[in-house]
PDB file of N, CA and C in Angstrom:
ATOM      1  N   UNK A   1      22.488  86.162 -34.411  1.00  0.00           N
ATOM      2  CA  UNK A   1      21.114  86.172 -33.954  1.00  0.00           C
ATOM      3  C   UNK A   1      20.392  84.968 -34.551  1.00  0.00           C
ATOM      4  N   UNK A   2      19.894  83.948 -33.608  1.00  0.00           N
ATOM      5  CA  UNK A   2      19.037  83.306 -34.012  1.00  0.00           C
ATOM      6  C   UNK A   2      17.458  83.593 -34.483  1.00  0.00           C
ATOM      7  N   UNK A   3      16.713  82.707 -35.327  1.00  0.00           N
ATOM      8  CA  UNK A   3      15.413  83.356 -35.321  1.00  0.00           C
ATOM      9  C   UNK A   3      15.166  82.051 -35.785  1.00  0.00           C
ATOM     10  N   UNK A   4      13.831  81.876 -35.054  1.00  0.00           N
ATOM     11  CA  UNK A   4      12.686  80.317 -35.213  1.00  0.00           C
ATOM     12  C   UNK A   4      11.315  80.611 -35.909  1.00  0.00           C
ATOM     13  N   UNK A   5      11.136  80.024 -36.776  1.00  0.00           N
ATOM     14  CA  UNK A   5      10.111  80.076 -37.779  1.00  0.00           C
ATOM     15  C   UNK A   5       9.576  78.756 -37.091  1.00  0.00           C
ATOM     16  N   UNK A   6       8.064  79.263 -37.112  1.00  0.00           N
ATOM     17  CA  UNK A   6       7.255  78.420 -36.947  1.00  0.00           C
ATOM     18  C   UNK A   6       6.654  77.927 -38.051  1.00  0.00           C
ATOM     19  N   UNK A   7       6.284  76.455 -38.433  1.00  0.00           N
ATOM     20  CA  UNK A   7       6.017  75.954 -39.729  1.00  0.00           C
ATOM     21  C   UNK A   7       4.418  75.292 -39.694  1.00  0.00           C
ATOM     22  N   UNK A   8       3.563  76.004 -40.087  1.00  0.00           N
ATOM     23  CA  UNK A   8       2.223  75.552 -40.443  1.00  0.00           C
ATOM     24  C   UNK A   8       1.610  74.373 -41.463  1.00  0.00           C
ATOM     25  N   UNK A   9       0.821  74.049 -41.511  1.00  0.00           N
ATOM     26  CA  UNK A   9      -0.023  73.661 -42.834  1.00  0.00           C
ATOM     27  C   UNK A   9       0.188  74.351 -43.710  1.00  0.00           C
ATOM     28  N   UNK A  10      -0.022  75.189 -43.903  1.00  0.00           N
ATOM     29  CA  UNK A  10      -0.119  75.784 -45.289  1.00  0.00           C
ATOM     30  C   UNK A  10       1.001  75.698 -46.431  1.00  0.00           C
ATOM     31  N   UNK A  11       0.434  75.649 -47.580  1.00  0.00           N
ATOM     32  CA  UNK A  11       0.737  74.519 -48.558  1.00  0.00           C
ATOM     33  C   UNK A  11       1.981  75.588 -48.758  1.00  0.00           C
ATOM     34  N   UNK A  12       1.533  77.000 -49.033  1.00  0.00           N
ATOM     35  CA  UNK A  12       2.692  77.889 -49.413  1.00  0.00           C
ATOM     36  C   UNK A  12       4.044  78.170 -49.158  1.00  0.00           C
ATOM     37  N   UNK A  13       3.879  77.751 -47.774  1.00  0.00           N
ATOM     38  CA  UNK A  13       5.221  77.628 -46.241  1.00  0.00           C
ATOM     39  C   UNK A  13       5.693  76.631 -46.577  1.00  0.00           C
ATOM     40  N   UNK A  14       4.976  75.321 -46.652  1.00  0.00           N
ATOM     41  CA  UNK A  14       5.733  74.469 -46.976  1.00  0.00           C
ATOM     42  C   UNK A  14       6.308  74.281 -48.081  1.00  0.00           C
ATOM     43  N   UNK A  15       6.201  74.889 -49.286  1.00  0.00           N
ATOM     44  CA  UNK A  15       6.682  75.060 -50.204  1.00  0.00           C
ATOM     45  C   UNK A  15       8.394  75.521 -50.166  1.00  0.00           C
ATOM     46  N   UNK A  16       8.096  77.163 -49.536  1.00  0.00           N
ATOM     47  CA  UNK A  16       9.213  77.597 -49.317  1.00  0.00           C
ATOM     48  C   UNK A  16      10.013  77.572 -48.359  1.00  0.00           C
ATOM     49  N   UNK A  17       9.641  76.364 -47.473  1.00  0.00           N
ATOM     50  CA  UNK A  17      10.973  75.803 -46.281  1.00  0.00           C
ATOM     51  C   UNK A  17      11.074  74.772 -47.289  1.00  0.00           C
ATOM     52  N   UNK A  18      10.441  74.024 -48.379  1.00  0.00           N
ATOM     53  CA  UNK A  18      11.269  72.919 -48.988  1.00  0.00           C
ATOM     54  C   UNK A  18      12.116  73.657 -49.989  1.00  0.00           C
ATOM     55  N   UNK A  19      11.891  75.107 -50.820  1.00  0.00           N
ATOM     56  CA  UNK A  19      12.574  75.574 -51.845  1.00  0.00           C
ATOM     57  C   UNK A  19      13.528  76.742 -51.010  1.00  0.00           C
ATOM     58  N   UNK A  20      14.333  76.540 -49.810  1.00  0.00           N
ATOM     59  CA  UNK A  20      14.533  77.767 -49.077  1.00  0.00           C
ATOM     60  C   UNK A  20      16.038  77.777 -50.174  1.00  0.00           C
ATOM     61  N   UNK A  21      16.729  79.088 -49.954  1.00  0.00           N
ATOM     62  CA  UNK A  21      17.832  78.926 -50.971  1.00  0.00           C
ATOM     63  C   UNK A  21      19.071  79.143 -49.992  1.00  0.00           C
ATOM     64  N   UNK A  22      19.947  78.523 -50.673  1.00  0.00           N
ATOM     65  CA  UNK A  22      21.279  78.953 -49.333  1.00  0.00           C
ATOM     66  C   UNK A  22      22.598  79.767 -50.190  1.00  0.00           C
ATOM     67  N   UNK A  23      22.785  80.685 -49.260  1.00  0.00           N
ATOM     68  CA  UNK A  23      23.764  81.701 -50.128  1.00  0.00           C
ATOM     69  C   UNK A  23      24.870  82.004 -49.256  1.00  0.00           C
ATOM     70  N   UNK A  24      26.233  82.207 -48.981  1.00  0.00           N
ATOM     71  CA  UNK A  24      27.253  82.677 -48.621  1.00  0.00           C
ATOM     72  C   UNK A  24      27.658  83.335 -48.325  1.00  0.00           C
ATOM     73  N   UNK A  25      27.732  84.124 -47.027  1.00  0.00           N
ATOM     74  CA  UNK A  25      28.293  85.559 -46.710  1.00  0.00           C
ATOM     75  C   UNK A  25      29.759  85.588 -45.756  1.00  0.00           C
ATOM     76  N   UNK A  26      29.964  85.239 -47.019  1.00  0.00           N
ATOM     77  CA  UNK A  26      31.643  85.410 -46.517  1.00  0.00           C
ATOM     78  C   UNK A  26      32.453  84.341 -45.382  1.00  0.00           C
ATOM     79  N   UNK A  27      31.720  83.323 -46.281  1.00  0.00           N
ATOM     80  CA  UNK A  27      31.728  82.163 -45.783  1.00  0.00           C
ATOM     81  C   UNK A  27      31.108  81.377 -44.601  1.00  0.00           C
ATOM     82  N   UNK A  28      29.979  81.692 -44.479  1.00  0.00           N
ATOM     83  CA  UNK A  28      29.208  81.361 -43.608  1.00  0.00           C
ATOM     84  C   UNK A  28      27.946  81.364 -44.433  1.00  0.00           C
ATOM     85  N   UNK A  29      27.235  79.725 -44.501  1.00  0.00           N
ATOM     86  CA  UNK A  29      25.829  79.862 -45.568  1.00  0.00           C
ATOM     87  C   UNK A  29      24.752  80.154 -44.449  1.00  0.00           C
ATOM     88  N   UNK A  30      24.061  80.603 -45.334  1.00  0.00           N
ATOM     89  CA  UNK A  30      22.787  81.380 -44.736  1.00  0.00           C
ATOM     90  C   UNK A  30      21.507  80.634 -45.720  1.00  0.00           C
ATOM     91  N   UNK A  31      20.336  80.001 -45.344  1.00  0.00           N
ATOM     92  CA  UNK A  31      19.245  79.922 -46.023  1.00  0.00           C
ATOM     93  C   UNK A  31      18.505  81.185 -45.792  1.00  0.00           C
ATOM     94  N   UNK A  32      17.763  81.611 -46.865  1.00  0.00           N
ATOM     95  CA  UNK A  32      17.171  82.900 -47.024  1.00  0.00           C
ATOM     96  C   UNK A  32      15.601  82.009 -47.604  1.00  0.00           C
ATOM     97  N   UNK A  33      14.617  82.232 -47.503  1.00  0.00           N
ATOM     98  CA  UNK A  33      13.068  82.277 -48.247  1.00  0.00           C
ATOM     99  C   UNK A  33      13.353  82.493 -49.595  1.00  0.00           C
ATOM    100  N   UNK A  34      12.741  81.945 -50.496  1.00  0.00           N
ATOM    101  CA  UNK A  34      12.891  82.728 -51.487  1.00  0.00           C
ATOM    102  C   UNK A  34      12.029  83.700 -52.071  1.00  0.00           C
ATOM    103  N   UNK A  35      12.280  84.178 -53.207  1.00  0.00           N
ATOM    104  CA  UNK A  35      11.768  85.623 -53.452  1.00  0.00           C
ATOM    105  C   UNK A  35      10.472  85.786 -53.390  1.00  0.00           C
ATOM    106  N   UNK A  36       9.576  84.420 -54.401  1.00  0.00           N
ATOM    107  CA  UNK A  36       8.181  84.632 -54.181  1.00  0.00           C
ATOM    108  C   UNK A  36       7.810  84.282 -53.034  1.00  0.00           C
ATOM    109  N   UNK A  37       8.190  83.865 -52.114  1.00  0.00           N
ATOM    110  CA  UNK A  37       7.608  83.645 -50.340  1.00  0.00           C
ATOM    111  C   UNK A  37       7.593  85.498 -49.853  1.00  0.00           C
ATOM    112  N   UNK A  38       8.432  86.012 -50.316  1.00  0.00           N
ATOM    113  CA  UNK A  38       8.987  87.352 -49.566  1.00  0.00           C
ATOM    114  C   UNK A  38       8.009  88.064 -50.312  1.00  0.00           C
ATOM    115  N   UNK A  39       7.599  88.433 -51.729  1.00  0.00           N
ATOM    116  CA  UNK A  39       6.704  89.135 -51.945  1.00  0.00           C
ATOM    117  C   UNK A  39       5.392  88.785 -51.404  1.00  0.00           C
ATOM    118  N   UNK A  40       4.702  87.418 -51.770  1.00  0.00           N
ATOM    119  CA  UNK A  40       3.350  87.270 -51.330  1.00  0.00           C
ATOM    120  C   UNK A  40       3.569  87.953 -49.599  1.00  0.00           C
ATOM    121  N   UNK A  41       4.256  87.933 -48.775  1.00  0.00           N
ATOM    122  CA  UNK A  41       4.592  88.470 -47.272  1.00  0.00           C
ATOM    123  C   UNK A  41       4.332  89.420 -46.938  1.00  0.00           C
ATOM    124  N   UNK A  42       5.002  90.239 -48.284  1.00  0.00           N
ATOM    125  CA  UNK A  42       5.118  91.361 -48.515  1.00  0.00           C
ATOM    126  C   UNK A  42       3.684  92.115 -48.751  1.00  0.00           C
ATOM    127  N   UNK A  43       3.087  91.331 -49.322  1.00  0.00           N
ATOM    128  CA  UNK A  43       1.661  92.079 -49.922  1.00  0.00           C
ATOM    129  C   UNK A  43       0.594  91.679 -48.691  1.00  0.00           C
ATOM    130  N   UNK A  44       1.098  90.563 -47.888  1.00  0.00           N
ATOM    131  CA  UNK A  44       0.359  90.324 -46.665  1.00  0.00           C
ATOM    132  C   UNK A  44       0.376  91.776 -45.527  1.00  0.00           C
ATOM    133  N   UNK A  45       1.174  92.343 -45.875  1.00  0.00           N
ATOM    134  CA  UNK A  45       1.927  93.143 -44.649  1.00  0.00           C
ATOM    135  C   UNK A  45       1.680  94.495 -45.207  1.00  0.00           C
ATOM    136  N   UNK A  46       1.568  95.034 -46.442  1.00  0.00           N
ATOM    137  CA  UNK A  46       0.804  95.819 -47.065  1.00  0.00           C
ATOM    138  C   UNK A  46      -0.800  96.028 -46.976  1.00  0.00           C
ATOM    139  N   UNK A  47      -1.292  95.309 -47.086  1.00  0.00           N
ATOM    140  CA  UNK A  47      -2.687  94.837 -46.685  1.00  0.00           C
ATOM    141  C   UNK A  47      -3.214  95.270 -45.147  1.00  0.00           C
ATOM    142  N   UNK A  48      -2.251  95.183 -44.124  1.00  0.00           N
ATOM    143  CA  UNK A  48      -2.442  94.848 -42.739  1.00  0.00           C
ATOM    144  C   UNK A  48      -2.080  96.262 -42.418  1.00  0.00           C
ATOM    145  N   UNK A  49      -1.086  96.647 -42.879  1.00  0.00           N
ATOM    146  CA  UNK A  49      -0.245  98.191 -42.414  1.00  0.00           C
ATOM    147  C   UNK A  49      -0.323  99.243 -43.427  1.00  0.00           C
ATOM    148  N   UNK A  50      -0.351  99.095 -44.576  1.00  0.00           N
ATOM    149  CA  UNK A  50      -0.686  99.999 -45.952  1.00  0.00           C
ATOM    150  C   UNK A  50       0.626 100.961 -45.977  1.00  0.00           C
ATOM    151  N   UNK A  51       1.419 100.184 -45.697  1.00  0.00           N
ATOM    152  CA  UNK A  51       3.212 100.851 -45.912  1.00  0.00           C
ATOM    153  C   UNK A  51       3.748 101.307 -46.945  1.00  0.00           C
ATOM    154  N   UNK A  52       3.609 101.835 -47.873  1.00  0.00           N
ATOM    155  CA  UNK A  52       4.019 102.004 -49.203  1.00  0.00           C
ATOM    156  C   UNK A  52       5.990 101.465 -49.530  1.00  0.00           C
ATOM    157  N   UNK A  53       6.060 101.303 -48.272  1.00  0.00           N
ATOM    158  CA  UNK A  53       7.392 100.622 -48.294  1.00  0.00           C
ATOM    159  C   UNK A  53       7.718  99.122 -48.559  1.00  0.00           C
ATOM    160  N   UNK A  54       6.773  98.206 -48.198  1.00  0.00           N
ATOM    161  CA  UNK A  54       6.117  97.243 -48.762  1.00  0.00           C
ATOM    162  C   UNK A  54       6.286  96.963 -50.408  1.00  0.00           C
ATOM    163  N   UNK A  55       5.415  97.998 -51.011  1.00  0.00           N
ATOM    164  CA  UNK A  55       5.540  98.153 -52.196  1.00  0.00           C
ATOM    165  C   UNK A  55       6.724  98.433 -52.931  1.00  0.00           C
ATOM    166  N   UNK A  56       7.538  99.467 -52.844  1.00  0.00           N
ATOM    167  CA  UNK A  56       8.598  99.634 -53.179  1.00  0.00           C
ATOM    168  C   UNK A  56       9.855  98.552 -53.148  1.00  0.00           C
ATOM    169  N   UNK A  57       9.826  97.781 -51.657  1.00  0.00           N
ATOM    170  CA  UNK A  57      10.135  96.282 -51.875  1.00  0.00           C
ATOM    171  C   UNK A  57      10.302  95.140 -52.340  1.00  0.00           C
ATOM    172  N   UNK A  58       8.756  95.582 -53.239  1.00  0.00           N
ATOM    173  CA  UNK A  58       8.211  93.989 -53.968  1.00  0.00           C
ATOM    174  C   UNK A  58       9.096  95.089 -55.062  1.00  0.00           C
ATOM    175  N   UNK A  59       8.514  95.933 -55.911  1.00  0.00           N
ATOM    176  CA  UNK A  59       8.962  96.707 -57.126  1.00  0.00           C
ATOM    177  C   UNK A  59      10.640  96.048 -56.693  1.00  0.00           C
ATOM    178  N   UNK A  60      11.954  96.647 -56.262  1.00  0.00           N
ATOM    179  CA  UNK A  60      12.880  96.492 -56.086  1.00  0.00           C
ATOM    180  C   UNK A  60      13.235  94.467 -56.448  1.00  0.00           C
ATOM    181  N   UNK A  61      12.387  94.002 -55.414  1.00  0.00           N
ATOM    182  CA  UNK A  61      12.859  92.749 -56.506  1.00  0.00           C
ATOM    183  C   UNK A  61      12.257  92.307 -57.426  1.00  0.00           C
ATOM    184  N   UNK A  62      11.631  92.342 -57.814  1.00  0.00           N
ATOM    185  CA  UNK A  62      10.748  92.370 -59.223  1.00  0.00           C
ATOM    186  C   UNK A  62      12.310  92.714 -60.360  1.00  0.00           C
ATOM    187  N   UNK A  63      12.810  93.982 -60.063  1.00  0.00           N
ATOM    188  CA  UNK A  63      13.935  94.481 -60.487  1.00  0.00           C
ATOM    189  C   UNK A  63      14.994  93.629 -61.138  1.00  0.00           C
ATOM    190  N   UNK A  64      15.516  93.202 -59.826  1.00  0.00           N
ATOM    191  CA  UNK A  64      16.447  92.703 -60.135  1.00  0.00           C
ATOM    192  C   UNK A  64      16.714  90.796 -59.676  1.00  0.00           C
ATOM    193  N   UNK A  65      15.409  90.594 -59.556  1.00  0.00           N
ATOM    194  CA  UNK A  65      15.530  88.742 -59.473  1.00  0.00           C
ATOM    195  C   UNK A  65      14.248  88.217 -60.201  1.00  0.00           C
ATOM    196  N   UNK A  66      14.893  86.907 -60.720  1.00  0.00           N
ATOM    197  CA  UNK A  66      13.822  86.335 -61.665  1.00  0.00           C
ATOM    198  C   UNK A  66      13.286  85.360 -60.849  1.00  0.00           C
ATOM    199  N   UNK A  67      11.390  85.590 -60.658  1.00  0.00           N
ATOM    200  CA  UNK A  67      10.676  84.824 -59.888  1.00  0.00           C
ATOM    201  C   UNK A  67       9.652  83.925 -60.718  1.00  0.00           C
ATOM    202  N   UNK A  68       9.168  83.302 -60.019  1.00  0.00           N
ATOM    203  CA  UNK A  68       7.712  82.578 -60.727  1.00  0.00           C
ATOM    204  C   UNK A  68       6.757  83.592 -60.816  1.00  0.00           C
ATOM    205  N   UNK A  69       6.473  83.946 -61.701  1.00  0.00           N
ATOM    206  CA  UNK A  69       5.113  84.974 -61.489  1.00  0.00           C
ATOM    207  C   UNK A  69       3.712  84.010 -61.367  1.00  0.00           C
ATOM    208  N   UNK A  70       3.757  82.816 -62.408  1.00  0.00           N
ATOM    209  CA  UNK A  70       2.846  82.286 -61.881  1.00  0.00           C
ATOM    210  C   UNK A  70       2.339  81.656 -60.519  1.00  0.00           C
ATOM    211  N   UNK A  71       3.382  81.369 -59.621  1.00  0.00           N
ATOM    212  CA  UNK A  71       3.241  80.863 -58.492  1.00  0.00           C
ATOM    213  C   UNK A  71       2.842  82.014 -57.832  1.00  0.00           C
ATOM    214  N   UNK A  72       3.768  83.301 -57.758  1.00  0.00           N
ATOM    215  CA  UNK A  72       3.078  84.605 -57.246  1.00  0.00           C
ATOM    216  C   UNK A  72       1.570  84.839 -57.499  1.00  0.00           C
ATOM    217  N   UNK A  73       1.718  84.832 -58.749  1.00  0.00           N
ATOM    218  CA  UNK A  73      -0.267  85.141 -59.347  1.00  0.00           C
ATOM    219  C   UNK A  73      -0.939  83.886 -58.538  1.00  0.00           C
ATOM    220  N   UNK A  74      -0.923  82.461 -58.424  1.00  0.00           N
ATOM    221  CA  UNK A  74      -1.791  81.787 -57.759  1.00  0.00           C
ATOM    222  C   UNK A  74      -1.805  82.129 -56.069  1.00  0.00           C
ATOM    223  N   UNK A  75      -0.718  82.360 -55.978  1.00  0.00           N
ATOM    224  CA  UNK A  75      -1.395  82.883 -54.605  1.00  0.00           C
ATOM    225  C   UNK A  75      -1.564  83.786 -54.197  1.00  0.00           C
ATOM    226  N   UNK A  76      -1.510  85.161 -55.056  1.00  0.00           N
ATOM    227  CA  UNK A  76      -2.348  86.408 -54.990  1.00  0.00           C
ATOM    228  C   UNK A  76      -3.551  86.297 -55.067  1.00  0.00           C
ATOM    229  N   UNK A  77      -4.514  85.314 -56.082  1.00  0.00           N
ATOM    230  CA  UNK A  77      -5.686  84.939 -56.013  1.00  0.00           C
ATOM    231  C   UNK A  77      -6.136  84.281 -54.510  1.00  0.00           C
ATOM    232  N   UNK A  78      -5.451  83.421 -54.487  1.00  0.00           N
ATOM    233  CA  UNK A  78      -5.891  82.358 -53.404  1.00  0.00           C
ATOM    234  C   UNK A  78      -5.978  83.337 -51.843  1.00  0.00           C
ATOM    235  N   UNK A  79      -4.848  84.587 -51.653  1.00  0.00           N
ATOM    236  CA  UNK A  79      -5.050  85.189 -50.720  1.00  0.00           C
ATOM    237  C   UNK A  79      -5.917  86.399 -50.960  1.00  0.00           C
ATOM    238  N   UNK A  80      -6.366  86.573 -52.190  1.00  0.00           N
ATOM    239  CA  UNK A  80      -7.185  87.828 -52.201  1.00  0.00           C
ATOM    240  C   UNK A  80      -6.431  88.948 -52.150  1.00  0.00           C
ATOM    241  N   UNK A  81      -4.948  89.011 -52.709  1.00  0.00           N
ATOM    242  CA  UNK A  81      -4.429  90.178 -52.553  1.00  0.00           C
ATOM    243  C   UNK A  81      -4.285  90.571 -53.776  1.00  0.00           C
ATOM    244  N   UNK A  82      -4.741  90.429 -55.415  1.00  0.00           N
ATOM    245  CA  UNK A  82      -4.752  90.761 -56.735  1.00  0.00           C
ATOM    246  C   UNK A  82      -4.779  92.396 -56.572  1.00  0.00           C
ATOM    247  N   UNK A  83      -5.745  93.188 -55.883  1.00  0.00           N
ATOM    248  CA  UNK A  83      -5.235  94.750 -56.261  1.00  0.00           C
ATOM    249  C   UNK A  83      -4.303  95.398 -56.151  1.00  0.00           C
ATOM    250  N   UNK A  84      -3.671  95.198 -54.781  1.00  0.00           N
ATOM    251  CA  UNK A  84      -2.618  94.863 -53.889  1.00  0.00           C
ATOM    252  C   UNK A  84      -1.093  94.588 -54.481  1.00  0.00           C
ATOM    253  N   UNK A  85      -1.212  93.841 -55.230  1.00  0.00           N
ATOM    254  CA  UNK A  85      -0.383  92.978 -56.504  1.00  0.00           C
ATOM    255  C   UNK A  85      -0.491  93.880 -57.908  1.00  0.00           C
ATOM    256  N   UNK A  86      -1.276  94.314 -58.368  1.00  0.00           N
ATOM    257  CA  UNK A  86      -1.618  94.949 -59.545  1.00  0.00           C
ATOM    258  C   UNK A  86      -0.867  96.512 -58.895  1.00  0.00           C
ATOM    259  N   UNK A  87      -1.218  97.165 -57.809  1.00  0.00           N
ATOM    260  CA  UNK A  87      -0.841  97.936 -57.608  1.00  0.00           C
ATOM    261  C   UNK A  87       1.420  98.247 -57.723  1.00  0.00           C
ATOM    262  N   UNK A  88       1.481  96.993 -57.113  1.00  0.00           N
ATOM    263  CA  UNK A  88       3.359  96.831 -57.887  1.00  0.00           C
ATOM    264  C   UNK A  88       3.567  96.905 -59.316  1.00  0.00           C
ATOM    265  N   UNK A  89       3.065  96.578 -59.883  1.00  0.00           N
ATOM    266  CA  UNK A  89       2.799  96.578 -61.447  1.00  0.00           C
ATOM    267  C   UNK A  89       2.952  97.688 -62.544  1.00  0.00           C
ATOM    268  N   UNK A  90       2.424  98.472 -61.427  1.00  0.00           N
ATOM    269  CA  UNK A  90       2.428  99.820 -62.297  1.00  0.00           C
ATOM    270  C   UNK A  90       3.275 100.911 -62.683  1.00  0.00           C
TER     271      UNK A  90
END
């Protein structure tokens, strides 16, 4: 299955189509987003739908992958999603 991402201005996107990561599934590489693109997404989509599945998401990698929190925290501010964010936290 193909899938086309459309690529904006925004500073964040472009960030993570320049930091995308490429990983191996059984011999075939795959670029994936990386983690802090997928949470801030994540808390976008929480916000919009109030999924508690969302949450459990971000919690789960929080878990088990090591992210920038500061890059996460600046753009939890910048999108206004800090409660949202605080609410994984807990």
């Amino acid at each position: 299955m193909d899938v086309l991402y459309i690529a904006t201005n925004d500073r964040f996107q472009q960030w993570a189509l320049a930091s995308k990561r490429e990983i191996d599934l059984g011999g075939i590489a795959v670029w994936i987003a990386p983690p802090e693109y997928v949470i801030v997404g994540k808390l976008e989509f929480f916000r919009e739908g109030g999924s508690e599945k969302y949450l459990r998401d971000i919690r789960g990698i929080l878990a088990i992958t090591e992210v920038d929190r500061a890059l996460i925290e600046q753009e939890v501010d910048r999108r206004g999603l800090r409660e949202i964010w605080e609410k994984c936290r807990e």
